[in-house]
C-alpha atoms as a PDB file:
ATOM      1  CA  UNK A   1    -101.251 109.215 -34.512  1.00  0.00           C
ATOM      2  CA  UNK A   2    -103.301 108.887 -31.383  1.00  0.00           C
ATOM      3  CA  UNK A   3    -105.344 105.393 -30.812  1.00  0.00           C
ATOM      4  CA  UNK A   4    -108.911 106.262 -31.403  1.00  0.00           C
ATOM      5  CA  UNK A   5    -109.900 104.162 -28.254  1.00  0.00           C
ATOM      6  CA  UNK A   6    -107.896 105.738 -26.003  1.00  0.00           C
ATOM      7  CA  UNK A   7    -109.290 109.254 -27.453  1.00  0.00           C
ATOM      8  CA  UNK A   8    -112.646 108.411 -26.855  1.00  0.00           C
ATOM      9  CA  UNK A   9    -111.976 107.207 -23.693  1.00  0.00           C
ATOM     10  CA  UNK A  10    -109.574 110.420 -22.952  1.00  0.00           C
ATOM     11  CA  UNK A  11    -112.207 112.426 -24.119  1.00  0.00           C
ATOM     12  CA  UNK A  12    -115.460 110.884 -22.391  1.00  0.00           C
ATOM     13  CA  UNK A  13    -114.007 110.779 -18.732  1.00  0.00           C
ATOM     14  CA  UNK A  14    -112.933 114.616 -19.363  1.00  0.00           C
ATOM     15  CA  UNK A  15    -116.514 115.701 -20.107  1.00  0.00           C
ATOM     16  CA  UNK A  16    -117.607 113.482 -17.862  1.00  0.00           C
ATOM     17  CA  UNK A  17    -116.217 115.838 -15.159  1.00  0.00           C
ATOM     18  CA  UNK A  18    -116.994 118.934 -16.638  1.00  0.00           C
ATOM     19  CA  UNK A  19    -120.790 117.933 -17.613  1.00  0.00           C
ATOM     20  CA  UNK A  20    -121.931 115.681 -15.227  1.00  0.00           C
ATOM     21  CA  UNK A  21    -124.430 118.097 -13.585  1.00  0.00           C
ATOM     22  CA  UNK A  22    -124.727 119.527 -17.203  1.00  0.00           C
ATOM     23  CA  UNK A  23    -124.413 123.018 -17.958  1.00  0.00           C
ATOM     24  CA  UNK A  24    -127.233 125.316 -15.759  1.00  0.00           C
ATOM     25  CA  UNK A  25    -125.701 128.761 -16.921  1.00  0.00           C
ATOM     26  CA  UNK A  26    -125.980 127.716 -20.764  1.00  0.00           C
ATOM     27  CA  UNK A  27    -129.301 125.841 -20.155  1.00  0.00           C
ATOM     28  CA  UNK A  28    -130.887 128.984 -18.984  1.00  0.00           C
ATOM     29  CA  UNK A  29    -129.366 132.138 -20.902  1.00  0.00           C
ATOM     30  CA  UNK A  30    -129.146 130.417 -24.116  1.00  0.00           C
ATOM     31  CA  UNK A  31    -131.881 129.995 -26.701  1.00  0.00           C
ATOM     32  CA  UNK A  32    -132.401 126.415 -27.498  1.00  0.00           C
ATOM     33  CA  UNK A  33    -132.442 127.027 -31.239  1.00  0.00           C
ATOM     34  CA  UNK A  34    -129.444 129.280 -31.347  1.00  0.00           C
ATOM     35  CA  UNK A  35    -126.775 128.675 -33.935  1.00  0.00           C
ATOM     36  CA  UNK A  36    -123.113 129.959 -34.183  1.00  0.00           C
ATOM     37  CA  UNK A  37    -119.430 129.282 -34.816  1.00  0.00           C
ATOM     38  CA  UNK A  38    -116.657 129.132 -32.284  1.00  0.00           C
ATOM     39  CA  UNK A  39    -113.138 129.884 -33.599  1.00  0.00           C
ATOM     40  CA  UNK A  40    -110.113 128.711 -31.617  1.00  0.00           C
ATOM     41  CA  UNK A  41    -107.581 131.213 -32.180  1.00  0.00           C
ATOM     42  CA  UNK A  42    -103.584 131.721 -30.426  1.00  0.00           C
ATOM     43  CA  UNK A  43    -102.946 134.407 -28.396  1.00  0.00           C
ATOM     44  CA  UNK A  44     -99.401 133.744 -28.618  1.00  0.00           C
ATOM     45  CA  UNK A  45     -97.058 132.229 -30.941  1.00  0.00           C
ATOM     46  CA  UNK A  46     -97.290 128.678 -30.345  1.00  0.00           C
ATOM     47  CA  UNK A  47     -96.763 125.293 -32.232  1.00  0.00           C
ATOM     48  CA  UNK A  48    -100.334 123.920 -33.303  1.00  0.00           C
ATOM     49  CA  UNK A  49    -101.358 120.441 -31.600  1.00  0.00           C
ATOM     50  CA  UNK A  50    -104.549 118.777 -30.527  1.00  0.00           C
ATOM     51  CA  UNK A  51    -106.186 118.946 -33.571  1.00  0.00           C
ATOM     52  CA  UNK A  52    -107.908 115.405 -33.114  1.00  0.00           C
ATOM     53  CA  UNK A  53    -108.912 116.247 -29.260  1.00  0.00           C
ATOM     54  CA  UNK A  54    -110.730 119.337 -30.292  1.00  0.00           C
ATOM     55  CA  UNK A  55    -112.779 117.610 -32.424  1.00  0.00           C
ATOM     56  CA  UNK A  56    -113.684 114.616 -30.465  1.00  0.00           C
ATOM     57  CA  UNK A  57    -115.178 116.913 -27.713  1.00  0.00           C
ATOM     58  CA  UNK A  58    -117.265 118.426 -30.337  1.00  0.00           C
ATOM     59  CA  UNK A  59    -118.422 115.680 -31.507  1.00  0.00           C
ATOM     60  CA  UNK A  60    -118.840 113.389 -28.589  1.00  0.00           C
ATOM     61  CA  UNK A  61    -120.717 116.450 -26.721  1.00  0.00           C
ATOM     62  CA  UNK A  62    -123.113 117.101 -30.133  1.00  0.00           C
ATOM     63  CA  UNK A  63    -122.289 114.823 -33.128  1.00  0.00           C
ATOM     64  CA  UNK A  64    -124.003 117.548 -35.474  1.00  0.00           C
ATOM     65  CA  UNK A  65    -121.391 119.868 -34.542  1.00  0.00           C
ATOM     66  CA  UNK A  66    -118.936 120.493 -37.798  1.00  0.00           C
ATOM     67  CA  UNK A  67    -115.158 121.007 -36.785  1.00  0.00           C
ATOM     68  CA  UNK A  68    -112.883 122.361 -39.356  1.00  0.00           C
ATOM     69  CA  UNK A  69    -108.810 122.579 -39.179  1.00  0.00           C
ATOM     70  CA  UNK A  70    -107.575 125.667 -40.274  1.00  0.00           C
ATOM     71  CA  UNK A  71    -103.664 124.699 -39.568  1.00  0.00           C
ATOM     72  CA  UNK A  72    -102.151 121.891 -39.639  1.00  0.00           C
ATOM     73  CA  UNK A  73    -100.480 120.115 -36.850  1.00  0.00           C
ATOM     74  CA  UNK A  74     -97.015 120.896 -36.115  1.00  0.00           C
ATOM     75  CA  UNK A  75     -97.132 124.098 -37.901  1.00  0.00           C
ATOM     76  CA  UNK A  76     -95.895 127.429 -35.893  1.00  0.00           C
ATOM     77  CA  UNK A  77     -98.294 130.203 -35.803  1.00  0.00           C
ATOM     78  CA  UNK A  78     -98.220 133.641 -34.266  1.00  0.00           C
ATOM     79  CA  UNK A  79    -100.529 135.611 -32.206  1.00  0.00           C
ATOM     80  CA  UNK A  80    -104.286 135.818 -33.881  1.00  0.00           C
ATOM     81  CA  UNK A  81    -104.050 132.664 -36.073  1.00  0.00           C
ATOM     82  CA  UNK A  82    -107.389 130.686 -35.980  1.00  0.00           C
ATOM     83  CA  UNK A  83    -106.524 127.083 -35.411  1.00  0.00           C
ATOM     84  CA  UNK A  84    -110.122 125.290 -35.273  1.00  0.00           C
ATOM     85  CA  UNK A  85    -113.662 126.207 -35.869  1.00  0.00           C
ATOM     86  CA  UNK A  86    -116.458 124.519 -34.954  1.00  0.00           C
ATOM     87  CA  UNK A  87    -119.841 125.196 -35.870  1.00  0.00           C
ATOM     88  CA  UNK A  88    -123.558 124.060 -34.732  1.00  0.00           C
ATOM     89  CA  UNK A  89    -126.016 124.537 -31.877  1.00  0.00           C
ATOM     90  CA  UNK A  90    -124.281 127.225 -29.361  1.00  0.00           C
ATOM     91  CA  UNK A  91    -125.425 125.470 -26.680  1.00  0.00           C
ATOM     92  CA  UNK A  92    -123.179 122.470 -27.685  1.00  0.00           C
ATOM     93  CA  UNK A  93    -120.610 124.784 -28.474  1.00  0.00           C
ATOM     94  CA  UNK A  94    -120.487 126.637 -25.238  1.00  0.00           C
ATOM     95  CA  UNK A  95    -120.816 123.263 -23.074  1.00  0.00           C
ATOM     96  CA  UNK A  96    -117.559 121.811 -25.111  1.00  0.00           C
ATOM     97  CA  UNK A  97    -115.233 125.178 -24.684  1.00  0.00           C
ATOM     98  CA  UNK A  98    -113.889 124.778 -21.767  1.00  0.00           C
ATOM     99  CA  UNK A  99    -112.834 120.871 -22.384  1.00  0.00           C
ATOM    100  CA  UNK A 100    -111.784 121.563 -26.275  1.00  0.00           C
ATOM    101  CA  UNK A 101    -109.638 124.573 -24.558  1.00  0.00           C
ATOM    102  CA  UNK A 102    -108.260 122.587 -21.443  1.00  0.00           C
ATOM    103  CA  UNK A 103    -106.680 119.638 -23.986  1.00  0.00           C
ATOM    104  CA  UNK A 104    -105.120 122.296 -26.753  1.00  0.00           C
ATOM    105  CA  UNK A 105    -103.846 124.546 -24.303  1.00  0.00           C
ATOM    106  CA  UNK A 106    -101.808 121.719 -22.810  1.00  0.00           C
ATOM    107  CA  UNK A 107    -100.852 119.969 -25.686  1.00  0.00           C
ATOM    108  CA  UNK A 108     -99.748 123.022 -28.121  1.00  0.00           C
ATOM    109  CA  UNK A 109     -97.893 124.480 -24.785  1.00  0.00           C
ATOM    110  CA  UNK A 110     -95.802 120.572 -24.674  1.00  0.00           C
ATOM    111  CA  UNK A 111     -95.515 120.828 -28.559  1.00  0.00           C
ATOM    112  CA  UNK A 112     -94.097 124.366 -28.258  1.00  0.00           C
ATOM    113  CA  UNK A 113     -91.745 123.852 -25.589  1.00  0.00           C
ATOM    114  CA  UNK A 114     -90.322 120.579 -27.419  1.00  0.00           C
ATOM    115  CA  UNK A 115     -89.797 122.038 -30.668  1.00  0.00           C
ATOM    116  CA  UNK A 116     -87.785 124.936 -28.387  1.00  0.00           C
ATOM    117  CA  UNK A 117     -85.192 122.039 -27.457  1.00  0.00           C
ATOM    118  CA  UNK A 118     -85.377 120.283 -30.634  1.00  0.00           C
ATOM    119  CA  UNK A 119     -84.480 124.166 -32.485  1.00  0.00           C
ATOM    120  CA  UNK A 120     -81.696 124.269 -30.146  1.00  0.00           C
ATOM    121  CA  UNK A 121     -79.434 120.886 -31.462  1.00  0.00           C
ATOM    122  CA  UNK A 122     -77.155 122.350 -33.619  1.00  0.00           C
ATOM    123  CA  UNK A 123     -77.741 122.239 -37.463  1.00  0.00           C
ATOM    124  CA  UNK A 124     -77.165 118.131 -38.819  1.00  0.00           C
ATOM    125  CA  UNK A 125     -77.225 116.822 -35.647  1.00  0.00           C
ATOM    126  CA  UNK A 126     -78.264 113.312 -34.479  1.00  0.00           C
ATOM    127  CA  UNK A 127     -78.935 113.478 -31.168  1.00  0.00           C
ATOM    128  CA  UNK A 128     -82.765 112.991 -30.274  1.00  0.00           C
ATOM    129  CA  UNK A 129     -84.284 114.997 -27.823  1.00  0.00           C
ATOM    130  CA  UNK A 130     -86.820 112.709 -25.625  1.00  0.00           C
ATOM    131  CA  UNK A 131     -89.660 113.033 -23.034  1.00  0.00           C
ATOM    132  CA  UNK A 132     -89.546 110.518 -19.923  1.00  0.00           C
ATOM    133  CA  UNK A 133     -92.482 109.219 -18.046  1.00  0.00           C
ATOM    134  CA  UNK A 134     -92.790 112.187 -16.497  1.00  0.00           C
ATOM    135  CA  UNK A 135     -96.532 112.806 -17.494  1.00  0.00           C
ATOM    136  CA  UNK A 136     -99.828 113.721 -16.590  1.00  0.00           C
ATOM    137  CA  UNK A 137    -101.693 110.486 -15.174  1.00  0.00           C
ATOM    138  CA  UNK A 138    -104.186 109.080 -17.866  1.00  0.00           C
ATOM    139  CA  UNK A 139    -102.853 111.929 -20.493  1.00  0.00           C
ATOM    140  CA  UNK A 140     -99.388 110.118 -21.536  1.00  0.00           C
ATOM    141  CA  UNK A 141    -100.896 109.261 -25.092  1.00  0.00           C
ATOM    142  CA  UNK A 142    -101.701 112.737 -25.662  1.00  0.00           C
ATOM    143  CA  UNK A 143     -99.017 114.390 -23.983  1.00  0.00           C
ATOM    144  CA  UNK A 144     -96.244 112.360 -25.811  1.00  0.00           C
ATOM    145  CA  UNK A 145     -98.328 112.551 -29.587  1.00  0.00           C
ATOM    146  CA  UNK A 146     -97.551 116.666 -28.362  1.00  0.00           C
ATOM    147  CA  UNK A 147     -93.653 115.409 -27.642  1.00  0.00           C
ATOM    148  CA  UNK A 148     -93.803 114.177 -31.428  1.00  0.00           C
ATOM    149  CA  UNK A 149     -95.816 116.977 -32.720  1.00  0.00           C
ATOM    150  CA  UNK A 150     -93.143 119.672 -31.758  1.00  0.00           C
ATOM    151  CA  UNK A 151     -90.208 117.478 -33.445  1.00  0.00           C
ATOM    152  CA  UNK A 152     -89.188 115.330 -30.480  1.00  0.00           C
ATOM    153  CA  UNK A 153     -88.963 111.605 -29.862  1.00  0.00           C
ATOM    154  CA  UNK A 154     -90.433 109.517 -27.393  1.00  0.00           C
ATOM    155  CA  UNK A 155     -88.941 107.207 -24.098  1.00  0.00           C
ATOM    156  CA  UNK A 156     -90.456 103.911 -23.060  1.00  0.00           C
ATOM    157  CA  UNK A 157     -94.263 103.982 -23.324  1.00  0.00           C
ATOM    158  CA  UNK A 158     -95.278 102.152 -20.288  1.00  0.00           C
ATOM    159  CA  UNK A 159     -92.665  99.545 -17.859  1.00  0.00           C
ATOM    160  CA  UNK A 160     -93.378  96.896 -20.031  1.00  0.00           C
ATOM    161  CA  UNK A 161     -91.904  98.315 -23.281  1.00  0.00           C
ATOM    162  CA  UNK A 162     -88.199  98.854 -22.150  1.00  0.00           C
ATOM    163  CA  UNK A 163     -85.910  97.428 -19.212  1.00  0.00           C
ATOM    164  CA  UNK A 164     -84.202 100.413 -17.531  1.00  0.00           C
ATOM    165  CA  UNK A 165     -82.187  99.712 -14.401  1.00  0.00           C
ATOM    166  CA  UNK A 166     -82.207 102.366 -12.524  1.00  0.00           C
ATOM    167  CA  UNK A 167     -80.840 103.440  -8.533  1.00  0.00           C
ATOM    168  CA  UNK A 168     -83.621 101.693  -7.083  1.00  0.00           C
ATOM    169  CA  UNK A 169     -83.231  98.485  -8.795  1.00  0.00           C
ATOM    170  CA  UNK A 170     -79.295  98.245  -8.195  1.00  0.00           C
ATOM    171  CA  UNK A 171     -79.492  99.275  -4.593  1.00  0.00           C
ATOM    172  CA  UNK A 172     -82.330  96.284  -4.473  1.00  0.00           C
ATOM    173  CA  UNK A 173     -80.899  93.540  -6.620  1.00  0.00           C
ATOM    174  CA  UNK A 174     -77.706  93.612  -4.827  1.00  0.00           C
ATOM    175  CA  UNK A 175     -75.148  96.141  -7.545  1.00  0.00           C
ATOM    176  CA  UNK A 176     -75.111  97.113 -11.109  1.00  0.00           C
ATOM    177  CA  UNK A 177     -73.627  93.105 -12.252  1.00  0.00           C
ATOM    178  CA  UNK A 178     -76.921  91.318 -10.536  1.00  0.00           C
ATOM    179  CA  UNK A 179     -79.202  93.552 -11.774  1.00  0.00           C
ATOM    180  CA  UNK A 180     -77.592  93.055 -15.514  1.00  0.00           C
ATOM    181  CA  UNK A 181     -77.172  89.358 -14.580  1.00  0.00           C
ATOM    182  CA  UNK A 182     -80.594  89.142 -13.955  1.00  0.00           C
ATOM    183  CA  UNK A 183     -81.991  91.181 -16.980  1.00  0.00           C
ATOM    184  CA  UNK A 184     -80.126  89.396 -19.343  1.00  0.00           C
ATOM    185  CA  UNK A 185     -81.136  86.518 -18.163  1.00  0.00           C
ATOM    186  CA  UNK A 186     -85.277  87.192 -18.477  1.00  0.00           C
ATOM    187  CA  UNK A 187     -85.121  89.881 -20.987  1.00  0.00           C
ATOM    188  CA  UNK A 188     -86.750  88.757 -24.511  1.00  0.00           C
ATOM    189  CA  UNK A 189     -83.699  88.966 -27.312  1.00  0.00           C
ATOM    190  CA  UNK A 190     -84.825  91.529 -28.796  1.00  0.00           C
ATOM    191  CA  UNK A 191     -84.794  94.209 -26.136  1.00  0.00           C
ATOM    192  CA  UNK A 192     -81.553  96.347 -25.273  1.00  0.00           C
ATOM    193  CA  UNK A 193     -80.928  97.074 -22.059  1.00  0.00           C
ATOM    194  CA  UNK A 194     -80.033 100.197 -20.355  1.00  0.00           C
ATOM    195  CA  UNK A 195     -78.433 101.273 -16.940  1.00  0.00           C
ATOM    196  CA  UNK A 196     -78.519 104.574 -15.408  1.00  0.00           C
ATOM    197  CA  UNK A 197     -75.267 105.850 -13.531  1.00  0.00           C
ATOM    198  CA  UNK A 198     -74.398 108.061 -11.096  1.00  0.00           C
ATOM    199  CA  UNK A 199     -70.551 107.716 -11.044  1.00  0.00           C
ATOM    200  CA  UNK A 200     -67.675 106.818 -13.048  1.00  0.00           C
ATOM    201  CA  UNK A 201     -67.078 103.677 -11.091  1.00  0.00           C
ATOM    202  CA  UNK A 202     -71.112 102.336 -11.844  1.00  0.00           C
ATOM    203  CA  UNK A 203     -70.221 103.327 -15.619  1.00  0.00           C
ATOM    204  CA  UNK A 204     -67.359 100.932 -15.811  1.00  0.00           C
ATOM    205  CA  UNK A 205     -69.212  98.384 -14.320  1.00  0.00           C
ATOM    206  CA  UNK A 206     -72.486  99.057 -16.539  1.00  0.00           C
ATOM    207  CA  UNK A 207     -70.251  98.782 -19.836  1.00  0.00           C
ATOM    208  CA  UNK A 208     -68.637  95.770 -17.845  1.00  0.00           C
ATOM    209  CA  UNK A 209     -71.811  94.151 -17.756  1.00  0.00           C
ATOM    210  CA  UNK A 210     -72.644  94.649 -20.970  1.00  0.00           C
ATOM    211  CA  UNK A 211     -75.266  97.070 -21.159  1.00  0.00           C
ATOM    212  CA  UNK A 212     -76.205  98.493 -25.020  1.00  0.00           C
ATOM    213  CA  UNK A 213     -77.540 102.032 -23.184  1.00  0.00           C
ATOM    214  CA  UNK A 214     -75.786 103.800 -20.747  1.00  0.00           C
ATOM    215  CA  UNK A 215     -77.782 106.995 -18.987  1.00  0.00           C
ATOM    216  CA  UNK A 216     -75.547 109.310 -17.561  1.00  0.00           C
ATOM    217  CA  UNK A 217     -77.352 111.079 -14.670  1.00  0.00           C
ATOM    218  CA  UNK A 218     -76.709 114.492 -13.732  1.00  0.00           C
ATOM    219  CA  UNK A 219     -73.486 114.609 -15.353  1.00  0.00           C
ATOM    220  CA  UNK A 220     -72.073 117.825 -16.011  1.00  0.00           C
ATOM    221  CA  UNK A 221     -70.714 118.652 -19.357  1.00  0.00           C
ATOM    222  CA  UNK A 222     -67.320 117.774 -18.382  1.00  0.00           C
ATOM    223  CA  UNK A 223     -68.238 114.456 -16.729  1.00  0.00           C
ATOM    224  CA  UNK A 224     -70.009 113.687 -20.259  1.00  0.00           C
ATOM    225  CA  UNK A 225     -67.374 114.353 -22.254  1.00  0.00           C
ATOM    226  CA  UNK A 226     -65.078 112.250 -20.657  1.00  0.00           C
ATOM    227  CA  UNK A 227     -67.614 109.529 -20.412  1.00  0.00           C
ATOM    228  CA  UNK A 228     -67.939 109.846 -23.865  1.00  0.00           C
ATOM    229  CA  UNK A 229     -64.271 108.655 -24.596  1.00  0.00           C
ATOM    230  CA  UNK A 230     -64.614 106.334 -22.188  1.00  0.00           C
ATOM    231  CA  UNK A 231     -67.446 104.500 -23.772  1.00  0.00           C
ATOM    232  CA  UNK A 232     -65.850 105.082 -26.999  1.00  0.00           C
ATOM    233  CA  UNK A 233     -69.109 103.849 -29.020  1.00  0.00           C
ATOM    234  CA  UNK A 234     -69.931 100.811 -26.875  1.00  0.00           C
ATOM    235  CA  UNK A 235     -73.106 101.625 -25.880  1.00  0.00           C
ATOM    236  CA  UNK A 236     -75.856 104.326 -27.191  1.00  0.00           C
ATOM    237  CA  UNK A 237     -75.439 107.217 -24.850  1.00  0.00           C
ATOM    238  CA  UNK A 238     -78.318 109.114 -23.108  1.00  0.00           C
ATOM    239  CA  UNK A 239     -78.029 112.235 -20.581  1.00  0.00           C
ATOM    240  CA  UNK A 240     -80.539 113.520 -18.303  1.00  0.00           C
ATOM    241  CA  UNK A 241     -81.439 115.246 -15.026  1.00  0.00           C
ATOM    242  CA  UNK A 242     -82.612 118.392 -14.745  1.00  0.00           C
ATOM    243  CA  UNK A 243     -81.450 119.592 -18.398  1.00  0.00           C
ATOM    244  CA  UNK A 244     -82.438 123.144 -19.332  1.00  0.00           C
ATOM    245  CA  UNK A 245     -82.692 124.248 -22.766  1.00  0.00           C
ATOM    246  CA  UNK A 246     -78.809 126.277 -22.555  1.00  0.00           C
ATOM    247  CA  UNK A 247     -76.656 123.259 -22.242  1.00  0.00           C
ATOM    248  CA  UNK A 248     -78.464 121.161 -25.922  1.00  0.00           C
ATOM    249  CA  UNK A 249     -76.138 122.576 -28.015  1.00  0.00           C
ATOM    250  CA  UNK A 250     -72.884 121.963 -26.047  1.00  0.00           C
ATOM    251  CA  UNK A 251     -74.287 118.479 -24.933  1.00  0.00           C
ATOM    252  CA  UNK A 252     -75.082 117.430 -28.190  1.00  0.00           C
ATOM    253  CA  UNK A 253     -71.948 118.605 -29.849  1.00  0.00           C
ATOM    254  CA  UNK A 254     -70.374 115.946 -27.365  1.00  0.00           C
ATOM    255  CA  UNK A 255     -71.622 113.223 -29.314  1.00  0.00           C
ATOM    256  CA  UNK A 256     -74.334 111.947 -27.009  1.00  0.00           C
ATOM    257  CA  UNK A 257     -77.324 109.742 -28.865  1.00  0.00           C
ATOM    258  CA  UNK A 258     -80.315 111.221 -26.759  1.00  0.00           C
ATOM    259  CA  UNK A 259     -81.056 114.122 -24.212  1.00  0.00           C
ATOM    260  CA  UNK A 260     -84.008 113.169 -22.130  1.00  0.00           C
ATOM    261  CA  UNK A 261     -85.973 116.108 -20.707  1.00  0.00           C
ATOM    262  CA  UNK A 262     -88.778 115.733 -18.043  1.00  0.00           C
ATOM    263  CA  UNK A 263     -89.901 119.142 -18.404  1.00  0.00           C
ATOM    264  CA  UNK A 264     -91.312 118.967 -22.182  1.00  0.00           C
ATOM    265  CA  UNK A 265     -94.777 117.057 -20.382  1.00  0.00           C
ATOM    266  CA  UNK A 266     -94.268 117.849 -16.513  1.00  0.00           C
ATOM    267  CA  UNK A 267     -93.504 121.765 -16.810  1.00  0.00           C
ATOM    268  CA  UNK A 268     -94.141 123.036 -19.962  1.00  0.00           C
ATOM    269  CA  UNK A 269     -96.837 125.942 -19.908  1.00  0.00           C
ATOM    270  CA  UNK A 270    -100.508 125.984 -21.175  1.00  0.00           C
ATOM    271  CA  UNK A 271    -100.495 128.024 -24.562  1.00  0.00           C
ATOM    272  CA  UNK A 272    -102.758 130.777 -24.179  1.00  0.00           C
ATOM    273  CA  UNK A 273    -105.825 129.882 -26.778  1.00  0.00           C
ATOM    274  CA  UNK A 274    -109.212 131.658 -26.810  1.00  0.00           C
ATOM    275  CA  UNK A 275    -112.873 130.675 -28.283  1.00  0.00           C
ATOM    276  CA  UNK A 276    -114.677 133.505 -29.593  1.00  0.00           C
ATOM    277  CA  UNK A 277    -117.804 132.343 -30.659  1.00  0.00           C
ATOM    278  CA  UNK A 278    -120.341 134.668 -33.034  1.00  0.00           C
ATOM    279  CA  UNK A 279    -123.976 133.330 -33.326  1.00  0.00           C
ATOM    280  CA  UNK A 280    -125.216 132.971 -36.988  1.00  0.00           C
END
């Protein structure tokens, strides 16, 4: 689910940019009385997300607009499905397109490319795929509800949900035991904490220290697999760094917990989604 404040809020500042000089070419080719329906349809296979979004630009642009869902969310479509209709004044309907369009373009094209990965673990498989906080500034609550849409599984929301000691903090705590010494030593009891590492020596000294998460970064499969049997169930196991969608299966048939990949929110593509709109 997506928090209804931070939709509205989402939402309002995105129209706020689009409409805040208001809309000259619909003011003055469109009759004021003019009704019509506007179907969002795929041009391209794509997993359906953003349901929600579209309608609260509707409806925050002309409340007497009526949206319908014609697919659920999470559901993969091909080329010429409708996904959404909305229906009302076409003036309201052509001032809310290019908004509506903006937000499910982005968020079916993260949903697609995540359910891509998720596709690619092999058949019974634990291992979660995972977005990081890679994301577009002020989107992260729609961009990861996409992550979840497509079948994968969220990171830490925000700094203050997780402690995650990464290169920076070592190099400026002093090494991988003060940082841990430190953590441990603030951290509430009920949060884990995790330690990236670079090197075989920093993952000794990690597990040493007694972290519960270990994130192996830019390990190649080899390097995993031995860190694997190193760690020998000690400590959840993440990978990431630059993973591309070829090396899931092998990496999860290692036996490591997640795969965190940047690219679901920071490269996926826009799906390509029209509104064709016919007046009544």
């Amino acid at each position: 689910m997506i928090s209804p404040q931070a939709l509205l809020q989402i939402v309002q500042r995105a129209l706020d940019e689009d409409l805040a000089g208001g809309d000259l070419t619909t003011l003055y080719t469109v009759s004021e009385g003019a009704l019509g329906t506007a179907q969002a349809v795929a041009k391209e296979s794509l997993v359906c997300c953003g349901g929600p979004v579209f309608e609260q630009v509707f409806h925050q642009v002309d409340p007497a607009v009526k949206v319908q869902t014609l697919v659920r969310e999470g559901e993969l479509v091909r080329a010429g499905t409708a996904l959404w209709s909305a229906s009302g004044s076409a003036r309201s309907l052509l001032m809310a397109e290019r908004t509506a369009l903006n937000f499910v373009q982005r968020l079916c094209g993260i949903a697609t490319l995540t359910q891509h990965f998720v596709q690619a673990l092999p058949k019974g498989s634990k291992t979660r795929i995972a977005d990081t906080r890679k994301t577009t500034p002020g989107l992260r609550v729609l961009e990861r509800y996409a992550v979840r849409t497509g079948g994968g599984h969220n990171h830490r929301d925000n700094l203050g949900s997780a402690i995650l000691i990464k290169d920076n903090h070592i190099a400026a705590a002093g090494g991988i035991e003060a940082a841990l010494q430190r953590a441990r030593a603030g951290a509430p009891h009920t949060s884990k904490i995790e330690v990236e590492v670079t090197n075989f020596d920093e993952l000794g000294r990690a597990l040493a220290g007694g972290a519960e998460i270990i994130l192996l970064d830019n390990f190649d499969d080899a390097q995993v697999a031995q860190a694997v049997a190193v760690i020998q169930g000690r400590a959840l196991i993440e990978v990431s760094g630059g993973i591309k969608l070829p090396r899931i299966a092998a990496l999860a048939a290692l036996g490591v917990d997640v795969i965190s990949v940047g690219a679901l929110t920071h490269s996926a593509p826009a799906a390509d989604i029209s509104l064709d709109l016919k007046l009544d």
